[in-house]
Protein backbone atom coordinates (compact mmCIF):
# COMPACT_ATOMS: atom_id res chain seq x y z
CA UNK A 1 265.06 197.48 96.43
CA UNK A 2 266.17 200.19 94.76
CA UNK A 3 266.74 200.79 90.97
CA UNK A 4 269.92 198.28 90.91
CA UNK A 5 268.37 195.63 93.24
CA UNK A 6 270.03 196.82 96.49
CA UNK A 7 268.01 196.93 99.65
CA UNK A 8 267.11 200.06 100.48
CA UNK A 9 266.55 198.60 104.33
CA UNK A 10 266.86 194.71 105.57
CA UNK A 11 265.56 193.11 108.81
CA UNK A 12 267.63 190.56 110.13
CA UNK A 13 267.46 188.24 112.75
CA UNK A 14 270.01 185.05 112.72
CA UNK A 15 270.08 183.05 115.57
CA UNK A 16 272.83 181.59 114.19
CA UNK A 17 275.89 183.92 112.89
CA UNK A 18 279.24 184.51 112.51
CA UNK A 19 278.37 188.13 113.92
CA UNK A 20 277.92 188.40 117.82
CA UNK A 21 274.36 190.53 117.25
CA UNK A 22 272.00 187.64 117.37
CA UNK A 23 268.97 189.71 118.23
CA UNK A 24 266.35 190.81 115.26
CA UNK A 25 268.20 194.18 113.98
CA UNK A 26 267.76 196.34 111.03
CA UNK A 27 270.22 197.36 108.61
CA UNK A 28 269.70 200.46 105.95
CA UNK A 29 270.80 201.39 102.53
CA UNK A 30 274.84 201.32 101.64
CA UNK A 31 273.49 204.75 100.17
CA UNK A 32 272.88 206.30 103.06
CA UNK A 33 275.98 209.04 104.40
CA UNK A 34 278.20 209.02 107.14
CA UNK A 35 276.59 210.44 110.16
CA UNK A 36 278.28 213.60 111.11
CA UNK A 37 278.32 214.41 114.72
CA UNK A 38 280.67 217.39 114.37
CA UNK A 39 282.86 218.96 117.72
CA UNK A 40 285.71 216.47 116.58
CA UNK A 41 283.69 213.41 116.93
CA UNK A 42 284.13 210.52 114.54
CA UNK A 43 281.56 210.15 111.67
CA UNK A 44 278.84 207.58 112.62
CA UNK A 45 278.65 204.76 109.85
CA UNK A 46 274.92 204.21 110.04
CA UNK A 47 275.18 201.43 107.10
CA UNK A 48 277.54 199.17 109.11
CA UNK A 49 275.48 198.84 112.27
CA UNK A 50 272.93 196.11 113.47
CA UNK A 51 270.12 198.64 114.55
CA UNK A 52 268.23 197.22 117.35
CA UNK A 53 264.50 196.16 116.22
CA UNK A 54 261.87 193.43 117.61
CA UNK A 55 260.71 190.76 115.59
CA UNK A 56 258.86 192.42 112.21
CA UNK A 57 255.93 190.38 110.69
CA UNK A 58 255.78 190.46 107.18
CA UNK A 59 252.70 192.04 106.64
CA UNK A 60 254.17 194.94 108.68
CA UNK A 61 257.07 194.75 106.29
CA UNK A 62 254.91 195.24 103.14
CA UNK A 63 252.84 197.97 104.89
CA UNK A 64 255.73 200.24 105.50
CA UNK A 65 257.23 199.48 101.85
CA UNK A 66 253.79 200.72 100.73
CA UNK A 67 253.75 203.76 102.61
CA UNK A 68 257.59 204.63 103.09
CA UNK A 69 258.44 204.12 99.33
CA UNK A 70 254.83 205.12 97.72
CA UNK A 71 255.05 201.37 96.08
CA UNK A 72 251.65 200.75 94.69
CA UNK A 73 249.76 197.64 95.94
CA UNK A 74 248.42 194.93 93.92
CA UNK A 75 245.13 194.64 95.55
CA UNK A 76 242.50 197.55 96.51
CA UNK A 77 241.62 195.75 99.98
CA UNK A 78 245.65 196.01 100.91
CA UNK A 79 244.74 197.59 104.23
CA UNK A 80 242.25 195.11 105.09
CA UNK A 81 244.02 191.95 103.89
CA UNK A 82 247.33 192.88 106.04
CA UNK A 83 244.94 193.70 109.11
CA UNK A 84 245.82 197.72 109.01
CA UNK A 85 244.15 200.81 108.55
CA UNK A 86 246.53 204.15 108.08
């Protein structure tokens, strides 16, 4: 989350939606720019698209908060209790 409680990125995977993407897919910040692909090509919305992903575990969630966003864990033996080393 970032400093007003927005996700800064969001794994998603409904089997059951209103949306046709189904599939686990990862969204990112509202933040985050258009995409500019220049030579007259339409700016890529990157913040409205399901982003393919596989299935994320949650301990692979909190490790890549951890290291992506320098958020300090609660507990020396992080590494070892989410069953990662760097």
């Amino acid at each position: 989350m970032d400093q007003v409680g927005a996700a800064l990125v969001a794994w998603h995977w409904r089997l059951v939606s209103r949306s046709v993407v189904t599939r686990p897919h990862l969204h990112l910040a509202g933040q985050i720019a258009l995409l500019q692909l220049g030579r007259g090509l339409e700016p890529l919305p990157l913040v409205e698209m399901h982003l393919p992903s596989d299935v994320v575990r949650v301990t692979d969630g909190v490790w890549f908060i951890i290291h992506a966003f320098g958020v300090a864990p609660r507990h020396a033996g992080w590494e070892r209790i989410l069953g990662r080393q760097s």
